[in-house]
Protein backbone atom coordinates (compact mmCIF):
# COMPACT_ATOMS: atom_id res chain seq x y z
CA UNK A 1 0.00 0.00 0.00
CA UNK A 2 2.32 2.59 0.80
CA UNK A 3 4.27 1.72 -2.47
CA UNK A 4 1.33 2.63 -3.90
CA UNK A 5 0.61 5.75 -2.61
CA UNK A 6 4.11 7.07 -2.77
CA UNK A 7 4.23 6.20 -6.75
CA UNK A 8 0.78 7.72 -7.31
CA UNK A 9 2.21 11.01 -5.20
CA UNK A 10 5.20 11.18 -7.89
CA UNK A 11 3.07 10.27 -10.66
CA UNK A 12 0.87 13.53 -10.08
CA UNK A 13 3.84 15.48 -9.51
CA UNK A 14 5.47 14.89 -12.47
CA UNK A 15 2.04 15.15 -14.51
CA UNK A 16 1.10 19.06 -13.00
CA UNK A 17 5.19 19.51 -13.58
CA UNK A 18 4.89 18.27 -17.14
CA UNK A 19 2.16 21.51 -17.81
CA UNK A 20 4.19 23.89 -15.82
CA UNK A 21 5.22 26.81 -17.75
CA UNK A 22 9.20 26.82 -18.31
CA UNK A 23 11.63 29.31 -17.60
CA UNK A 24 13.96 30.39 -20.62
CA UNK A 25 17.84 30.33 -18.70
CA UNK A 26 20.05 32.94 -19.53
CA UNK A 27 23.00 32.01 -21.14
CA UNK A 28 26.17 34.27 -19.97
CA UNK A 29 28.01 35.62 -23.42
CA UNK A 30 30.82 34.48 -24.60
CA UNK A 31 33.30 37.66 -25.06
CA UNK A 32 36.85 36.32 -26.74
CA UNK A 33 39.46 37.63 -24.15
CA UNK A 34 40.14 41.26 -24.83
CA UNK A 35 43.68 41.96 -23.45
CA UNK A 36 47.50 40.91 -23.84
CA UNK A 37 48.71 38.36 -21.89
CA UNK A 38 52.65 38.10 -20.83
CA UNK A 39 54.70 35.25 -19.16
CA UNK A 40 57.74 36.03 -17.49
CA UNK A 41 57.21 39.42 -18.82
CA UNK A 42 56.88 38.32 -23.03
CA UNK A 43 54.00 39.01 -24.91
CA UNK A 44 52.04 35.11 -25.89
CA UNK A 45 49.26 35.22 -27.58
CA UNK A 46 46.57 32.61 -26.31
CA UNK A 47 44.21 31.68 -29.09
CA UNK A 48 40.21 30.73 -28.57
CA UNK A 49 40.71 32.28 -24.77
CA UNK A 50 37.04 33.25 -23.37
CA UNK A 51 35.38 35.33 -20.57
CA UNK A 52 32.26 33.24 -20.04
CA UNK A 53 30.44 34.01 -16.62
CA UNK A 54 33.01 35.96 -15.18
CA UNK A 55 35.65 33.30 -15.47
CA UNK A 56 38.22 32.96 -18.23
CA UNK A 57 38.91 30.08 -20.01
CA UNK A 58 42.12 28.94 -21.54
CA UNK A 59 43.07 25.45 -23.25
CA UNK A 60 45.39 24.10 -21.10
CA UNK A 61 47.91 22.78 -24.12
CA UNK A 62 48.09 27.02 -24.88
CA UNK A 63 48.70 27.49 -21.56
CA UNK A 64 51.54 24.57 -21.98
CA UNK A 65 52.96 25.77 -25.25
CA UNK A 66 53.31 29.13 -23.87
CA UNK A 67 54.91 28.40 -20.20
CA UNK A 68 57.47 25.30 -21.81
CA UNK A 69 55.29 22.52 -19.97
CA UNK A 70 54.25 19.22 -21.78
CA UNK A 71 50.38 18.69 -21.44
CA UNK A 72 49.47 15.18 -21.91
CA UNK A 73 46.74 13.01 -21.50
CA UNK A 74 46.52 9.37 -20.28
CA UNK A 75 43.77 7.06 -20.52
CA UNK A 76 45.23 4.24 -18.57
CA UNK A 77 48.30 3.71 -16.65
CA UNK A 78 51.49 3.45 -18.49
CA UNK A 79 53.45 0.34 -17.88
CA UNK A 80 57.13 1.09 -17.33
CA UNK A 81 60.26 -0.18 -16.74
CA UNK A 82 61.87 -1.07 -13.13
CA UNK A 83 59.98 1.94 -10.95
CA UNK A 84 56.72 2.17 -13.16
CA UNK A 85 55.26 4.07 -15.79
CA UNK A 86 52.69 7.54 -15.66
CA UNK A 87 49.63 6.87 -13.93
CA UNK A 88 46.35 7.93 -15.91
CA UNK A 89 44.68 11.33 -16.01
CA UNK A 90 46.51 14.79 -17.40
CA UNK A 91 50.16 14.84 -16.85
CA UNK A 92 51.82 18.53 -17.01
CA UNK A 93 55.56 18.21 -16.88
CA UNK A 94 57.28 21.58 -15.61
CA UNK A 95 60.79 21.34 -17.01
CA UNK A 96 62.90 24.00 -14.77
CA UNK A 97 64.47 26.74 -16.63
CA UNK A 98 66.38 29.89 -16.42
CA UNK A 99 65.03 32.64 -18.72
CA UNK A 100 67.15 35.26 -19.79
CA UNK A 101 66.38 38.93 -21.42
CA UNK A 102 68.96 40.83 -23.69
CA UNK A 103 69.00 44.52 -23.25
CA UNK A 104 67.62 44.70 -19.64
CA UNK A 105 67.47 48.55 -18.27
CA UNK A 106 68.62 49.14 -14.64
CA UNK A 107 67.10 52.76 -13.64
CA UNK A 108 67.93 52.23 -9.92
CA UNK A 109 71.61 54.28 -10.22
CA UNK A 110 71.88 58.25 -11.44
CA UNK A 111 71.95 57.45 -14.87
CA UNK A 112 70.30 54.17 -16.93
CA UNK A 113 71.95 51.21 -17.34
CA UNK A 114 71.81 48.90 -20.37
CA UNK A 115 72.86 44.91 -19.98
CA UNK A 116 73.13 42.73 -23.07
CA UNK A 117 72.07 39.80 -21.16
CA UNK A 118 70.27 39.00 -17.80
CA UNK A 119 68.75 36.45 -15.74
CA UNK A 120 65.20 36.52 -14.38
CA UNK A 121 65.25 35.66 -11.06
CA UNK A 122 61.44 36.87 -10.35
CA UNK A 123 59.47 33.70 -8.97
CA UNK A 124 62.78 32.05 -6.85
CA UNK A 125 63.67 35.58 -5.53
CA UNK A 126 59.68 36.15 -4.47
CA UNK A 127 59.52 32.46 -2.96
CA UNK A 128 62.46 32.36 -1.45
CA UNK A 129 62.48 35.82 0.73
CA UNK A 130 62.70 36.70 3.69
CA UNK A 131 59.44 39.10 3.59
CA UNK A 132 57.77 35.68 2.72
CA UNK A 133 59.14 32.84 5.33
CA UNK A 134 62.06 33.45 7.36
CA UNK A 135 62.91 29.80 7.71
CA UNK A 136 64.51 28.65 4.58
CA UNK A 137 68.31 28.06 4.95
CA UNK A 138 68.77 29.76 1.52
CA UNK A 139 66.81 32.94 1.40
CA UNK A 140 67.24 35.98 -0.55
CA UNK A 141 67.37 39.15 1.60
CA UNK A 142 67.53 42.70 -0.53
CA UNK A 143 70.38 42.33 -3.32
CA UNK A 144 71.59 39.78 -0.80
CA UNK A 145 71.85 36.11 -0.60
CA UNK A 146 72.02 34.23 2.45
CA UNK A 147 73.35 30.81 2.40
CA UNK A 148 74.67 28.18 5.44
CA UNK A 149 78.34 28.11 6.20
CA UNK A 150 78.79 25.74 8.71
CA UNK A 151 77.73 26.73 11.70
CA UNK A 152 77.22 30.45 10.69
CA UNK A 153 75.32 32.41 7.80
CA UNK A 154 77.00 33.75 4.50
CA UNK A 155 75.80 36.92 2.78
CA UNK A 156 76.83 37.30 -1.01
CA UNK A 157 75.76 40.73 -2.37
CA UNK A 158 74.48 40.52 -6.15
CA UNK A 159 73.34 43.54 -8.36
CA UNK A 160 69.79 42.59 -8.71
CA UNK A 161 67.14 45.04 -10.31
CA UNK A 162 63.83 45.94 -11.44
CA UNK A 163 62.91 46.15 -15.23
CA UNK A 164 59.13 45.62 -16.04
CA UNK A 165 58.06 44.00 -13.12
CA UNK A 166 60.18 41.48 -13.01
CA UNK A 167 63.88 40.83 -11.05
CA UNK A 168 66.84 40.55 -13.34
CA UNK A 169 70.29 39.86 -12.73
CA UNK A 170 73.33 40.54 -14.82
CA UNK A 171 74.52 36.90 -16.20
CA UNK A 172 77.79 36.88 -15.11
CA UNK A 173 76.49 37.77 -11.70
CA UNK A 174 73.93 35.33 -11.69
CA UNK A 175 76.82 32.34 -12.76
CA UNK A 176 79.10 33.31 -9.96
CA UNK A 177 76.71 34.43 -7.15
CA UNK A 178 73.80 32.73 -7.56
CA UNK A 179 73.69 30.11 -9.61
CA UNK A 180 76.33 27.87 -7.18
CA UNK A 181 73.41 27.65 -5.07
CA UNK A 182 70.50 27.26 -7.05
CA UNK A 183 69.92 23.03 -6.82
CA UNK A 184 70.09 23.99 -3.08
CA UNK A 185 67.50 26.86 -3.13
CA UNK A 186 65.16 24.74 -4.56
CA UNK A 187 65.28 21.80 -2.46
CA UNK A 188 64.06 23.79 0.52
């Protein structure tokens, strides 16, 4: 019985729904996105991007192609050698790189600067700060690097500067200040 009445309940409920009048939904436009975007500073240019409901969308294998990452996708598990293969589902593989700029500005003295070469330091100089986290053993303090020396702290001055938002290091700097440390710095 009260099988019964509970399918005869749903049975007028979806009858009186079935008459109802319906609602049109509101689709949000699509607007094609409407501004530059940069990476490390250089212009990329992101084709089919989209503002759609106040998000933006970007296909991931743009985003890839224009950052140096490998997008792929796996159905299944890979079978590998000793140690094992990729598991399934979207692999993005983040090689690490150094990117460089030629003819980098330094406006921080009396009188401009030009360098042929320099190394952007941006992201590991903002992650590895001491405004941010005072706790790494490798931290980057000013145009100063601190690094362990036994039982004490080292401080190696480097000329670092601003040039469009972004930190930049003469290359010959960077090679004997900085980069000695670098595997270390990012193993914190």
């Amino acid at each position: 019985m009260k099988k019964r009445l509970t399918a005869a309940v749903l049975a007028i409920f979806m009858g009186v729904g079935a008459f109802l009048p319906v609602a049109k939904a509101e689709a949000s436009p699509i607007q094609p996105l409407q501004f530059p975007t940069y990476v490390n500073g250089t212009s990329v240019n992101l084709q089919n991007s989209i503002i759609y409901g106040g998000h933006t969308y970007v296909k991931l294998r743009d985003i890839g192609a224009a950052t140096n990452m490998t997008i792929d996708f796996l159905s299944q598990n890979e079978m590998g050698g000793p140690g094992g293969g990729r598991l399934a589902g979207i692999q993005i593989e983040q090689p690490s790189f150094i990117y460089t700029k030629k003819n980098v500005v330094d406006y921080s003295g009396s009188q401009p600067v030009t360098y042929d070469k320099c190394v952007d330091i941006t992201d590991v100089y903002g992650k590895y700060n001491t405004d941010k986290n005072k706790s790494y053993q490798y931290i980057f303090d000013g145009e100063t690097l601190i690094v362990p020396d036994g039982a004490t702290k080292k401080t190696i001055s480097f000329k670092g500067f601003n040039y469009q938002g972004r930190m930049y290091v003469p290359v010959d700097e960077y090679r004997d200040k900085i980069q000695p440390y670098m595997v270390d710095i990012c193993m914190q």
